[in-house]
N, C-alpha and C. Protein backbone atom coordinates (compact mmCIF):
# COMPACT_ATOMS: atom_id res chain seq x y z
N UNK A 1 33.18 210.01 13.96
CA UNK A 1 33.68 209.74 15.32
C UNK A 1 33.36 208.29 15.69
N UNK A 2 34.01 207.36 16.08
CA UNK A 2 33.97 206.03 16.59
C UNK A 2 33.13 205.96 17.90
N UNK A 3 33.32 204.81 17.93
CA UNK A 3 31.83 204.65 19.19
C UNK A 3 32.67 204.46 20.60
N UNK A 4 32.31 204.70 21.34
CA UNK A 4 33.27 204.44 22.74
C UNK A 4 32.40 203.84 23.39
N UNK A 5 33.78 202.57 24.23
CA UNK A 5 33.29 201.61 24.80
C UNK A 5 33.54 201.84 26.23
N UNK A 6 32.41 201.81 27.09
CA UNK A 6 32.58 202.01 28.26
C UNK A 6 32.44 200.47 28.91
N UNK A 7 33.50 200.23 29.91
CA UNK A 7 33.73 199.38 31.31
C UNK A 7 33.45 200.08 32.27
N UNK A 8 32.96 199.11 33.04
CA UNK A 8 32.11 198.92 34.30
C UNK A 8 33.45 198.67 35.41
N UNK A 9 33.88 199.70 36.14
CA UNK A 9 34.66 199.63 37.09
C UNK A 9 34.21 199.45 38.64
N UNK A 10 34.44 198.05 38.89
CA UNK A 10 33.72 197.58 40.16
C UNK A 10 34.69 198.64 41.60
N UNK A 11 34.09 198.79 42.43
CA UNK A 11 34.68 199.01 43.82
C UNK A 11 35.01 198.48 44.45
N UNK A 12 36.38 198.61 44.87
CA UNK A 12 37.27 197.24 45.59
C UNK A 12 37.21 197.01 46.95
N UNK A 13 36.52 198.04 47.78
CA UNK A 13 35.68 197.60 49.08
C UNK A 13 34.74 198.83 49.12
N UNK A 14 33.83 198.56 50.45
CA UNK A 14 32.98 198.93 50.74
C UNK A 14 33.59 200.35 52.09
N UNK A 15 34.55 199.51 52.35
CA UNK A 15 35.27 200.29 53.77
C UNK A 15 36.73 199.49 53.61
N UNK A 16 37.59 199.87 54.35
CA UNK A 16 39.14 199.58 54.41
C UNK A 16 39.48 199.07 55.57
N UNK A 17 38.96 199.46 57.00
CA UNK A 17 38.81 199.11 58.40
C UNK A 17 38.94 197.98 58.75
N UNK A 18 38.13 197.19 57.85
CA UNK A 18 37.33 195.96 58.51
C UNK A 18 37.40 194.84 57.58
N UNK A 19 37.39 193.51 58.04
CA UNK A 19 37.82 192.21 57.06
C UNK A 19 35.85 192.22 56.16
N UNK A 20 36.69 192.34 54.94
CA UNK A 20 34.93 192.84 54.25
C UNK A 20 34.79 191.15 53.38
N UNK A 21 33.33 190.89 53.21
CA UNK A 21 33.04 189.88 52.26
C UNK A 21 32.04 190.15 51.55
N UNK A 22 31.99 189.65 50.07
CA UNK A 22 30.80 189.81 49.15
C UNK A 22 30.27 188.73 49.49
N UNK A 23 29.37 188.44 48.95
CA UNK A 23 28.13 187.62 49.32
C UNK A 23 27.17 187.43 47.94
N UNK A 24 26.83 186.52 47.44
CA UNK A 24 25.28 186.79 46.45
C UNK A 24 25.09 184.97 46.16
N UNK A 25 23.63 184.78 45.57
CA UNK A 25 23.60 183.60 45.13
C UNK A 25 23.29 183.54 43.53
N UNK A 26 23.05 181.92 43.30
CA UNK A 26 22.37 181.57 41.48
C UNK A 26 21.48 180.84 42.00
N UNK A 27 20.71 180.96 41.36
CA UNK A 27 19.51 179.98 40.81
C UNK A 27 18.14 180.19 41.65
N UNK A 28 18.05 181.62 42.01
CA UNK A 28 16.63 181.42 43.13
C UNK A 28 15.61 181.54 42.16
N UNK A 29 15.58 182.03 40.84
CA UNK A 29 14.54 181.71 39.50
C UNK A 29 14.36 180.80 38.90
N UNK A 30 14.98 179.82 38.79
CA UNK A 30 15.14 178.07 38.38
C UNK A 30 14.15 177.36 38.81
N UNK A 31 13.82 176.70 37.89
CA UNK A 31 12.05 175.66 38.40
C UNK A 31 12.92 174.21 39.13
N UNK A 32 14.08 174.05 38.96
CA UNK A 32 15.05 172.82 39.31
C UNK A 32 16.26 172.82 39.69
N UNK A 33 16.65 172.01 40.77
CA UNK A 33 17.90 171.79 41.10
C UNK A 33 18.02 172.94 42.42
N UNK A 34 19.40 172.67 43.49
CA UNK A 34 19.16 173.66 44.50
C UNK A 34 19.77 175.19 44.07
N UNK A 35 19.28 176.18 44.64
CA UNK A 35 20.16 177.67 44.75
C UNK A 35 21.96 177.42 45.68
N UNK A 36 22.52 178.16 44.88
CA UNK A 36 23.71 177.64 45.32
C UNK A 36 23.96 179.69 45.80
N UNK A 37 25.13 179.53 46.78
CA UNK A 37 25.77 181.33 47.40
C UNK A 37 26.80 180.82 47.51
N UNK A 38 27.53 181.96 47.04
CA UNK A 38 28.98 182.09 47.58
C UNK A 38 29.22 183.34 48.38
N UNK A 39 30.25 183.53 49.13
CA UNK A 39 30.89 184.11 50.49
C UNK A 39 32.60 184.47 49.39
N UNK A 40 33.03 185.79 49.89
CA UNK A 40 34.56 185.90 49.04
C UNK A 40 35.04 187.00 50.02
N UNK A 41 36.21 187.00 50.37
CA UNK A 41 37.32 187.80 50.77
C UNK A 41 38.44 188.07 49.84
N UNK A 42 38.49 189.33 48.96
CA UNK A 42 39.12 189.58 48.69
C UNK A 42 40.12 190.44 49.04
N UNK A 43 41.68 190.40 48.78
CA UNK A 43 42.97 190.94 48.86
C UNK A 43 42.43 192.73 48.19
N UNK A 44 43.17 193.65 49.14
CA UNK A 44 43.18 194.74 48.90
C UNK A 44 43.26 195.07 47.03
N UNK A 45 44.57 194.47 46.58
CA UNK A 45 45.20 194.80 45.23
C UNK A 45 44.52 193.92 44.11
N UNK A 46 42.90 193.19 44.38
CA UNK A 46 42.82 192.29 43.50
C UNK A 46 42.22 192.96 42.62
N UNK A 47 42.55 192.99 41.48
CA UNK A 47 41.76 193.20 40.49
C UNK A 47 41.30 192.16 38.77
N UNK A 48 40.66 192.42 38.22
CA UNK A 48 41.17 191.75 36.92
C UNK A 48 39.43 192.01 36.10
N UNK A 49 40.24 192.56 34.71
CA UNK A 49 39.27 193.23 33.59
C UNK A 49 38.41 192.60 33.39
N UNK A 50 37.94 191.20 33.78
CA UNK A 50 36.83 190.24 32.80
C UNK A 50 35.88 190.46 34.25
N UNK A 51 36.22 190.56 35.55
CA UNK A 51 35.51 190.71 36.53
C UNK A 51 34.22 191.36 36.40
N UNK A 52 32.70 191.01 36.57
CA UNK A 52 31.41 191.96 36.31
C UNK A 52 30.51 190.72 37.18
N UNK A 53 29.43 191.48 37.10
CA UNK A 53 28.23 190.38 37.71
C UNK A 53 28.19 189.33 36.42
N UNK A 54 28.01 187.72 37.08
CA UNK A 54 27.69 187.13 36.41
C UNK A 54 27.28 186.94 35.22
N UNK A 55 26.36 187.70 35.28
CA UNK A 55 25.43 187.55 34.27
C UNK A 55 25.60 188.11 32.93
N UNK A 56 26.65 188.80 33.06
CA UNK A 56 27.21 189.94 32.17
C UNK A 56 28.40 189.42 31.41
N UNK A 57 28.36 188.32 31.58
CA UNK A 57 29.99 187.64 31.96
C UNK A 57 29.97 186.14 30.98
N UNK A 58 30.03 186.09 29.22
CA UNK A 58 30.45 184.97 29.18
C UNK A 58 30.78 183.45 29.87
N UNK A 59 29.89 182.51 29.46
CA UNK A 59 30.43 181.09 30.48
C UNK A 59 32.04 180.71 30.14
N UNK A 60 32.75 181.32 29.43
CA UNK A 60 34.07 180.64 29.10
C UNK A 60 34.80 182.20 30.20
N UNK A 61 34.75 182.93 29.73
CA UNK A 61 34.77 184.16 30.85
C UNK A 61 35.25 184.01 32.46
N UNK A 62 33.53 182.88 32.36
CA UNK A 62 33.30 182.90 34.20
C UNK A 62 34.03 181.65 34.29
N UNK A 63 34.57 180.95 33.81
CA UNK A 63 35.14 179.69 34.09
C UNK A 63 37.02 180.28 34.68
N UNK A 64 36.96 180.98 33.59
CA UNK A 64 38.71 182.04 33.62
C UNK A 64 38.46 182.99 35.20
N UNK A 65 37.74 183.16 34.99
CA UNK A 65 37.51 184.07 36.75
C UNK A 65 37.43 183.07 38.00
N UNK A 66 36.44 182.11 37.90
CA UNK A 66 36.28 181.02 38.59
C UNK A 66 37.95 180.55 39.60
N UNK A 67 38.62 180.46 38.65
CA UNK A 67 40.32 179.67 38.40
C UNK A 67 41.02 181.14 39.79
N UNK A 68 41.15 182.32 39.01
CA UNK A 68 41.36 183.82 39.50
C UNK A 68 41.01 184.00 40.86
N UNK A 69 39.94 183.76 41.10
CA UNK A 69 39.07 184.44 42.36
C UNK A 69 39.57 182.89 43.75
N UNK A 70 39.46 181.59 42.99
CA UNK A 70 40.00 180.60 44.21
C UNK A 70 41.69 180.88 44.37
N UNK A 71 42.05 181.30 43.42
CA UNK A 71 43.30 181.37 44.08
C UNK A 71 44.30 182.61 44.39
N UNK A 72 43.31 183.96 44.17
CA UNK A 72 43.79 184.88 44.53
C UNK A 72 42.90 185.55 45.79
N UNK A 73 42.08 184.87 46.12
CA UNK A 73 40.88 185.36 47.55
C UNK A 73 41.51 184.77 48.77
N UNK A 74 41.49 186.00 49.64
CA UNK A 74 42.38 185.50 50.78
C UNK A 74 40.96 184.35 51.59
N UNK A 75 39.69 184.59 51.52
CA UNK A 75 38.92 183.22 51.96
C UNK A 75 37.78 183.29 50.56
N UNK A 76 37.14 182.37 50.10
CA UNK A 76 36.03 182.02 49.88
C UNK A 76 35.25 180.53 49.86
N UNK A 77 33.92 180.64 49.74
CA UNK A 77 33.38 179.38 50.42
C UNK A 77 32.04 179.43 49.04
N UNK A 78 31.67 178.25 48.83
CA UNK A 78 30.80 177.88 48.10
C UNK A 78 29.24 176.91 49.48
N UNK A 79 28.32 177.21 48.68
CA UNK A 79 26.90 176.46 49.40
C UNK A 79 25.43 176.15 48.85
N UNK A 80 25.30 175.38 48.70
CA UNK A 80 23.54 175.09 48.41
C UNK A 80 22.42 174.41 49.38
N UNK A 81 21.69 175.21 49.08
CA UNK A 81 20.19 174.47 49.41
C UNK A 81 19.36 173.85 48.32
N UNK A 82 19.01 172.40 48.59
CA UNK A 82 18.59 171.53 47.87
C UNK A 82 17.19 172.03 47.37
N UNK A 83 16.47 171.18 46.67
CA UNK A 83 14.94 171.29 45.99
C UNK A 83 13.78 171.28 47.26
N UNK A 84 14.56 169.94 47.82
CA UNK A 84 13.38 170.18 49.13
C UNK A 84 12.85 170.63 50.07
N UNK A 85 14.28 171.11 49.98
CA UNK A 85 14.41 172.09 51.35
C UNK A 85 13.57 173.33 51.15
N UNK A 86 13.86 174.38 49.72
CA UNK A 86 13.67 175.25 49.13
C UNK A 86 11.76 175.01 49.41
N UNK A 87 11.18 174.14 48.88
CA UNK A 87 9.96 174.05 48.74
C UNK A 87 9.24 173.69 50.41
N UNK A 88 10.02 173.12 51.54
CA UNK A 88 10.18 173.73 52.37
C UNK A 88 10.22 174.63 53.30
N UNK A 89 11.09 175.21 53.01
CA UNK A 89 10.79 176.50 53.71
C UNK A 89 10.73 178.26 53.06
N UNK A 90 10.97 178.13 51.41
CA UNK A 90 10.61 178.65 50.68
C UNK A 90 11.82 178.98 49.93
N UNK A 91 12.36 179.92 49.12
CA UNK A 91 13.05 180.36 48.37
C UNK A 91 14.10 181.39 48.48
N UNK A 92 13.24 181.95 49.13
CA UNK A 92 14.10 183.47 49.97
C UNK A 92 14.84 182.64 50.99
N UNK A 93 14.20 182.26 52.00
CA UNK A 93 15.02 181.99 53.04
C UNK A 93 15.84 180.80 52.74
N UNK A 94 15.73 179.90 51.48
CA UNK A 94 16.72 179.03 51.36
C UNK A 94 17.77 180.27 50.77
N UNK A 95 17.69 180.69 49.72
CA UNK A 95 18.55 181.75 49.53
C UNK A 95 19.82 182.24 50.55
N UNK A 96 19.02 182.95 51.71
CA UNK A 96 19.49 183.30 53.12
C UNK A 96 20.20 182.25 53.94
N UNK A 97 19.71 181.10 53.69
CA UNK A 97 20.23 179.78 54.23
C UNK A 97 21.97 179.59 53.72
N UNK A 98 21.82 179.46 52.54
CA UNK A 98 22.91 179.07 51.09
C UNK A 98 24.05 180.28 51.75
N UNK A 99 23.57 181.33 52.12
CA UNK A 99 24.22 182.24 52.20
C UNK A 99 24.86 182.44 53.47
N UNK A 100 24.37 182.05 54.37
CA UNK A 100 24.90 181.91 55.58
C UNK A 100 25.81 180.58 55.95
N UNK A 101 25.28 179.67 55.33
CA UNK A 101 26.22 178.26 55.29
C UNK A 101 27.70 178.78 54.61
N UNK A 102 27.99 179.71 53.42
CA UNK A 102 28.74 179.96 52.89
C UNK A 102 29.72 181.03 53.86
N UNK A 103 29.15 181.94 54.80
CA UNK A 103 29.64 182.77 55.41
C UNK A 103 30.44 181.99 56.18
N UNK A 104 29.88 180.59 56.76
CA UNK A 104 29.93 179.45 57.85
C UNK A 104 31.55 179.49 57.93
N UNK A 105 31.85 179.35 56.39
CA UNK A 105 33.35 178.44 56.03
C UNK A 105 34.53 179.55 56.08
N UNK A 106 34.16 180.62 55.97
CA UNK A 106 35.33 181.84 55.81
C UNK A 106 36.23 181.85 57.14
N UNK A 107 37.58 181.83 56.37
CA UNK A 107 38.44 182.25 57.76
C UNK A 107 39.54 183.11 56.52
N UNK A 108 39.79 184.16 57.13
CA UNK A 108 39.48 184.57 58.56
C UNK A 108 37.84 185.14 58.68
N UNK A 109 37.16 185.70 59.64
CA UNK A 109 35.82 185.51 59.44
C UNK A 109 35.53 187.05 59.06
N UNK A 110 34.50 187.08 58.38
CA UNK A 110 34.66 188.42 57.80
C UNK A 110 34.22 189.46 59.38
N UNK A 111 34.51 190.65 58.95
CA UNK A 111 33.59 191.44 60.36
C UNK A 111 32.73 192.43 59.43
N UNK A 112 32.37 192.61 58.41
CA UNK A 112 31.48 193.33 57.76
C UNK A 112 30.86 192.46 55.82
N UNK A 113 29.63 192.64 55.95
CA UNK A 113 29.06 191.80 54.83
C UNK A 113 28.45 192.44 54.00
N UNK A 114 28.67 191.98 52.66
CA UNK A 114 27.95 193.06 51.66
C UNK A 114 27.25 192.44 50.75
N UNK A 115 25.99 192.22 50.61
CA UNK A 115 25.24 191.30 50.17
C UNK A 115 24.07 191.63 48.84
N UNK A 116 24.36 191.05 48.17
CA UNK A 116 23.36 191.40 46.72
C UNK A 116 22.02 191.36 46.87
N UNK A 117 21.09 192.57 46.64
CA UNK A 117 19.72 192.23 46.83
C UNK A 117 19.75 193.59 47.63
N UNK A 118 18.19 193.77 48.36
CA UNK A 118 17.93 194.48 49.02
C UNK A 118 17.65 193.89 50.07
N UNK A 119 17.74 192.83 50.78
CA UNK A 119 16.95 192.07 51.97
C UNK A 119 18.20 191.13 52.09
N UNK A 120 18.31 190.74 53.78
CA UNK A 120 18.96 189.24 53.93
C UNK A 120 18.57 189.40 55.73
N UNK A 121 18.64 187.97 56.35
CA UNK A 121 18.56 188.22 57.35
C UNK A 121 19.73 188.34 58.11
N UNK A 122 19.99 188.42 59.24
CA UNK A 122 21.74 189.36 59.82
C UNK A 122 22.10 187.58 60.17
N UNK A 123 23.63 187.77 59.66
CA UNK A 123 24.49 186.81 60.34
C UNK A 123 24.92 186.86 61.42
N UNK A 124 24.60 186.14 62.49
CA UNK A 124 25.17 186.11 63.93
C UNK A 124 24.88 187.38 64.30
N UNK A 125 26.48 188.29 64.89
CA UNK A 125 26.39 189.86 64.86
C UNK A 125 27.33 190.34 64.25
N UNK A 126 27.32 190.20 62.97
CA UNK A 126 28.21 190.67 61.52
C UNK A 126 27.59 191.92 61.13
N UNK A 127 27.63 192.63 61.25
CA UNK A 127 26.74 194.13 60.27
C UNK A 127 26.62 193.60 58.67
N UNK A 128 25.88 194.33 58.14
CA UNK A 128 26.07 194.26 56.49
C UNK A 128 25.14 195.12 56.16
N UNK A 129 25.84 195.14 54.89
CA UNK A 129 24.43 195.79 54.04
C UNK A 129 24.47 195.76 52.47
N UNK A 130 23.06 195.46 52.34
CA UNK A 130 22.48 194.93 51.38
C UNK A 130 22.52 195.98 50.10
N UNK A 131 22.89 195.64 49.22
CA UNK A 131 23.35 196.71 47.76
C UNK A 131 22.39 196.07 46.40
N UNK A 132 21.57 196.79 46.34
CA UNK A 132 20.83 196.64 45.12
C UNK A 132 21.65 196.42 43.78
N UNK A 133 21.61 195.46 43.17
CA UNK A 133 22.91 195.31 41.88
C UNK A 133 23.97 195.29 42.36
N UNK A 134 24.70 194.98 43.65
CA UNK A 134 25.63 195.26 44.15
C UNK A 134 26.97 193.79 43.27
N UNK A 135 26.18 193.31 42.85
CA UNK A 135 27.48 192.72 41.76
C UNK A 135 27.77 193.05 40.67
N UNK A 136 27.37 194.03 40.66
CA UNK A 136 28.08 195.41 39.15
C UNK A 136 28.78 196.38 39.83
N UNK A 137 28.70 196.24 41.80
CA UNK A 137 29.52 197.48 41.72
C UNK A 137 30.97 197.13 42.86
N UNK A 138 30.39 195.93 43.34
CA UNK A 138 31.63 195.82 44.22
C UNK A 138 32.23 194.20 43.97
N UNK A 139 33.88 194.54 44.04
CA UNK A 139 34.03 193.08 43.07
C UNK A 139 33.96 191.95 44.24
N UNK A 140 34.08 191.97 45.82
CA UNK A 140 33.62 191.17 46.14
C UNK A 140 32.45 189.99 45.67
N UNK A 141 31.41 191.12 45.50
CA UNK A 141 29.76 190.21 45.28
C UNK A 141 29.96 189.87 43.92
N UNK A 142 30.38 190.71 43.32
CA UNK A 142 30.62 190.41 41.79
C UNK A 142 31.67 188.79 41.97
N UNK A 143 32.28 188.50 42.38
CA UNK A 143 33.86 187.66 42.93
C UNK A 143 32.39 186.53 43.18
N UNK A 144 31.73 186.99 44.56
CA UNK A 144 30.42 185.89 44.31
C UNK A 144 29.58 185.12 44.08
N UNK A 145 28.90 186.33 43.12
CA UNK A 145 28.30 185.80 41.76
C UNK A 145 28.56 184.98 40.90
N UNK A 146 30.16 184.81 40.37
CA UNK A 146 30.56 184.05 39.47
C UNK A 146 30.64 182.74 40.22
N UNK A 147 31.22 182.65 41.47
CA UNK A 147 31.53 181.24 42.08
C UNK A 147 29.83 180.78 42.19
N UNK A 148 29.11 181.70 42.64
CA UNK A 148 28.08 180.85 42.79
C UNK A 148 27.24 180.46 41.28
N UNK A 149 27.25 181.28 40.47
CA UNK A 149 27.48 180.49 38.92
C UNK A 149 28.08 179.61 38.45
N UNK A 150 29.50 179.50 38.56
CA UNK A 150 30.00 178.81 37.88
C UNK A 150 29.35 176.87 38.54
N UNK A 151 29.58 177.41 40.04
CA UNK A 151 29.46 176.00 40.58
C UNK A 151 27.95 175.01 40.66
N UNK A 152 27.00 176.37 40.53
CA UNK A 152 25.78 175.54 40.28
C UNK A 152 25.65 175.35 38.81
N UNK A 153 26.27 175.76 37.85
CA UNK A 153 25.92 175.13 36.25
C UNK A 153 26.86 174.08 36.55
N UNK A 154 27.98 173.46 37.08
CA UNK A 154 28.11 172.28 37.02
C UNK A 154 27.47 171.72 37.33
N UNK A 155 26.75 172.09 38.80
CA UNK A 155 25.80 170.99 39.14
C UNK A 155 24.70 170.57 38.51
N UNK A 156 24.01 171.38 37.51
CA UNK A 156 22.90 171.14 36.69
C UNK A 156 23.60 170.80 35.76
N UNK A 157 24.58 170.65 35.11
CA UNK A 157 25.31 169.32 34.16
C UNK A 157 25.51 167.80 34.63
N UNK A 158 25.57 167.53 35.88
CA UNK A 158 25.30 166.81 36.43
C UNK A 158 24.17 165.73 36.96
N UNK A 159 23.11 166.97 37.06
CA UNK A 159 21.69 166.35 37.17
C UNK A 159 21.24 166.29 36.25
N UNK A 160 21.84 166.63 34.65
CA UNK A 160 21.30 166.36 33.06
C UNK A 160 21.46 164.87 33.06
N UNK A 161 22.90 164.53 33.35
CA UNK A 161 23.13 163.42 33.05
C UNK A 161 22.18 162.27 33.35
N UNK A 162 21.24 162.63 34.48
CA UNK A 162 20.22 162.03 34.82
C UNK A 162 18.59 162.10 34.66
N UNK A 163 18.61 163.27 33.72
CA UNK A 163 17.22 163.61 33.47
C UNK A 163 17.86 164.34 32.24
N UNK A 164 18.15 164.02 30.94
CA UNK A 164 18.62 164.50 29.81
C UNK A 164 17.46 165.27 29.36
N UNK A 165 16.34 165.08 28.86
CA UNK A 165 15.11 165.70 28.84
C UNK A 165 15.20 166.28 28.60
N UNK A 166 15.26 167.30 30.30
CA UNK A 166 14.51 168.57 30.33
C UNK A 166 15.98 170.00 30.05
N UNK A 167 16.86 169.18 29.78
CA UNK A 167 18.15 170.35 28.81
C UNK A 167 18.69 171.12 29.82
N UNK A 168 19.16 170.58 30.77
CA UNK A 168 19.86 171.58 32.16
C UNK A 168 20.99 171.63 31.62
N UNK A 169 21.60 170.98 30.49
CA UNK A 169 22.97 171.42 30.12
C UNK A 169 22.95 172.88 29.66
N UNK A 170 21.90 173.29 29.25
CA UNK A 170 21.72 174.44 28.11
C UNK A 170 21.01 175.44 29.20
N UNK A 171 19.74 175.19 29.68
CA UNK A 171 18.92 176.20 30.42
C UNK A 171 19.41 175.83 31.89
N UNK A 172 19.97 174.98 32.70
CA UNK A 172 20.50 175.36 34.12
C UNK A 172 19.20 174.82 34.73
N UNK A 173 18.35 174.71 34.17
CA UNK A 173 16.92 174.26 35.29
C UNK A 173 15.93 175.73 35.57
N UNK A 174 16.55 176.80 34.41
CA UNK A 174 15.30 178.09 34.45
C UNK A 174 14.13 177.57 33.23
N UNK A 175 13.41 178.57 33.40
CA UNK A 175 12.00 178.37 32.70
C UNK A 175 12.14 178.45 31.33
N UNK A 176 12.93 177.90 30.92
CA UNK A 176 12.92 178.34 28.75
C UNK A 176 11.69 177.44 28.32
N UNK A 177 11.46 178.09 27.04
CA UNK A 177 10.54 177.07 26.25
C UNK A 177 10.74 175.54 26.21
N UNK A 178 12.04 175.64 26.20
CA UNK A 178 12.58 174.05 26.25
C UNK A 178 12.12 172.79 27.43
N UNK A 179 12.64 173.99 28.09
CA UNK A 179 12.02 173.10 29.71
C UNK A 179 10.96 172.97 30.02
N UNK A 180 10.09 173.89 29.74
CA UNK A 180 8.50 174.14 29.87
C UNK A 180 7.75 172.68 29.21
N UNK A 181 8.57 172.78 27.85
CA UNK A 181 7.92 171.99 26.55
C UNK A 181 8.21 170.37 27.60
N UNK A 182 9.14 170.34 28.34
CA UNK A 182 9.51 169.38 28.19
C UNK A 182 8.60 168.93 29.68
N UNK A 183 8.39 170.21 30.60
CA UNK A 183 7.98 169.31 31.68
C UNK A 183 6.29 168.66 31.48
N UNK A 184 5.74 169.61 30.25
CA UNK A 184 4.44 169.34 29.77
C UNK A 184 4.63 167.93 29.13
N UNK A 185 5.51 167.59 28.39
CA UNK A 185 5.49 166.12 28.18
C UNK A 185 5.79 165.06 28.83
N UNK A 186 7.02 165.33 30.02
CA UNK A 186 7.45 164.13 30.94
C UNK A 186 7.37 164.18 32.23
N UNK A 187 6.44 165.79 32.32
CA UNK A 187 5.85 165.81 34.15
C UNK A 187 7.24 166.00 35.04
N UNK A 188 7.44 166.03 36.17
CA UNK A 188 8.54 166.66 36.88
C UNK A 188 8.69 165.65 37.70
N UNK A 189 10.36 165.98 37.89
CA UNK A 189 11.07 164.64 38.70
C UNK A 189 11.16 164.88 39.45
N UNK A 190 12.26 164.47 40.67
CA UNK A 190 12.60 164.74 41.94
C UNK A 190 13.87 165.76 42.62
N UNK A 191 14.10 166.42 41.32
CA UNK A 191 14.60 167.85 41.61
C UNK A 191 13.90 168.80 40.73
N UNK A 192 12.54 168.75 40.49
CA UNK A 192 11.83 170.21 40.16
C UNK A 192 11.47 170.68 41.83
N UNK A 193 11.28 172.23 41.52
CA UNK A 193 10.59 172.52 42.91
C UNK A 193 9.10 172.66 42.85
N UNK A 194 8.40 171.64 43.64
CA UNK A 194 7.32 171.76 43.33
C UNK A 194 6.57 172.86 44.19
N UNK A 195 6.96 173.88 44.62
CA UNK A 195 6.35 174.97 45.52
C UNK A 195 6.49 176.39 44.43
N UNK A 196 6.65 175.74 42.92
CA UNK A 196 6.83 177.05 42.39
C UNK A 196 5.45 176.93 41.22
N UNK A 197 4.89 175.91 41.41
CA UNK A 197 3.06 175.85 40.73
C UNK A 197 3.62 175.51 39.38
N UNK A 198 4.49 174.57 38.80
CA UNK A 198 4.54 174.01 37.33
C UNK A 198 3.99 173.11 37.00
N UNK A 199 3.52 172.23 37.99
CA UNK A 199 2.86 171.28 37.38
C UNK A 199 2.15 171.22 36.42
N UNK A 200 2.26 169.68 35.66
CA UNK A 200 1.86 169.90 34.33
C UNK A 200 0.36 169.07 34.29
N UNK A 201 0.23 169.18 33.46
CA UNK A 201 -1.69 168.26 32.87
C UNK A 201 -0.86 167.38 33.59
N UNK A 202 -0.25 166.70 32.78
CA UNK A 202 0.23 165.10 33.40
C UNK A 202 1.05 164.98 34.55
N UNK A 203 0.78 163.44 35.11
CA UNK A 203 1.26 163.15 35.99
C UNK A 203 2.92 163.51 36.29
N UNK A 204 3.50 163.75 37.33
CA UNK A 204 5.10 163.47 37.76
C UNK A 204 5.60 162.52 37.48
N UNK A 205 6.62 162.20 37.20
CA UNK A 205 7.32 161.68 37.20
C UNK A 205 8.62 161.22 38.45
């Protein structure tokens, strides 16, 4: 008997009533560079097979979805909070920040929010609610996820170009051996977060 392959069939809203939006961010585990959220309104009939949480999801994949989701979403909005900010006022609530800046841009404006995680703080007076893994199950957040992927690995291709080093082309600015190795040799620049205790023997950079 052959092996059967099971797909992950996301839920195409939460409710039917009400103008619904996914919600989720990237990078709140990253020692560098800011957390980026995206905000998505999707069309009743949208669908498409490569759709999953991020993470699940090929980078050539999420680039093909990326293309899909801007031009078949009746709104979505991209947002980040920087390094300093983050170390600042912390991680979570830049998170919450990223995420609300992103809600900022939607028109039409959503009237119900569905947000990845178990915690967020309330937008204005938007209801929502918070879905544990909720970008494996609803393609809004899933729709999310990828924008807010796709758009912060550009941006950490970007900040390679300026700190080649520490390999943000490859690791994004998370904790690999690579990066580790590297902040132990050239100390941390001015997009590590220094509120996450990496500092190395040696001095910053």
């Amino acid at each position: 008997m052959g092996l059967l392959t099971f797909v992950a069939v996301l839920q195409s809203f939460y409710q039917t009533e009400l103008i619904e939006a996914g919600s989720d961010e990237a990078g709140r585990g990253c020692y560098a560079g800011p957390v980026f959220a995206a905000a998505v309104v999707l069309p009743v009939d949208f669908y498409h097979p490569l759709l999953n949480d991020s993470k699940q999801v090929a980078a050539k994949e999420r680039e093909i979805l990326k293309k899909v989701i801007e031009s078949s979403a009746i709104a979505w909005a991209v947002a980040s909070v920087d390094n300093t900010e983050i170390d600042h006022i912390n991680i979570l609530q830049a998170s919450y920040k990223a995420m609300h800046q992103a809600i900022d841009q939607l028109i039409p404006k959503p009237q119900l929010l569905l947000i990845d995680g178990n915690r967020f703080i309330p937008y204005k007076k938007t209801p929502h609610h918070c879905i544990i893994k909720g970008d494996g199950i609803y393609s809004s957040i899933a729709a999310a996820s990828i924008l807010a992927k796709t758009y912060r690995d550009a941006y950490m291709q970007q900040l390679h170009q300026e700190f080649p080093h520490y390999g943000w082309d490859k690791n994004k600015g998370y904790g690999t051996l690579q990066h580790r190795t590297a902040i132990e040799k050239y100390g941390l620049c001015k997009y590590h977060r220094k509120s996450y205790a990496i500092e190395p023997k040696q001095h910053s950079v």
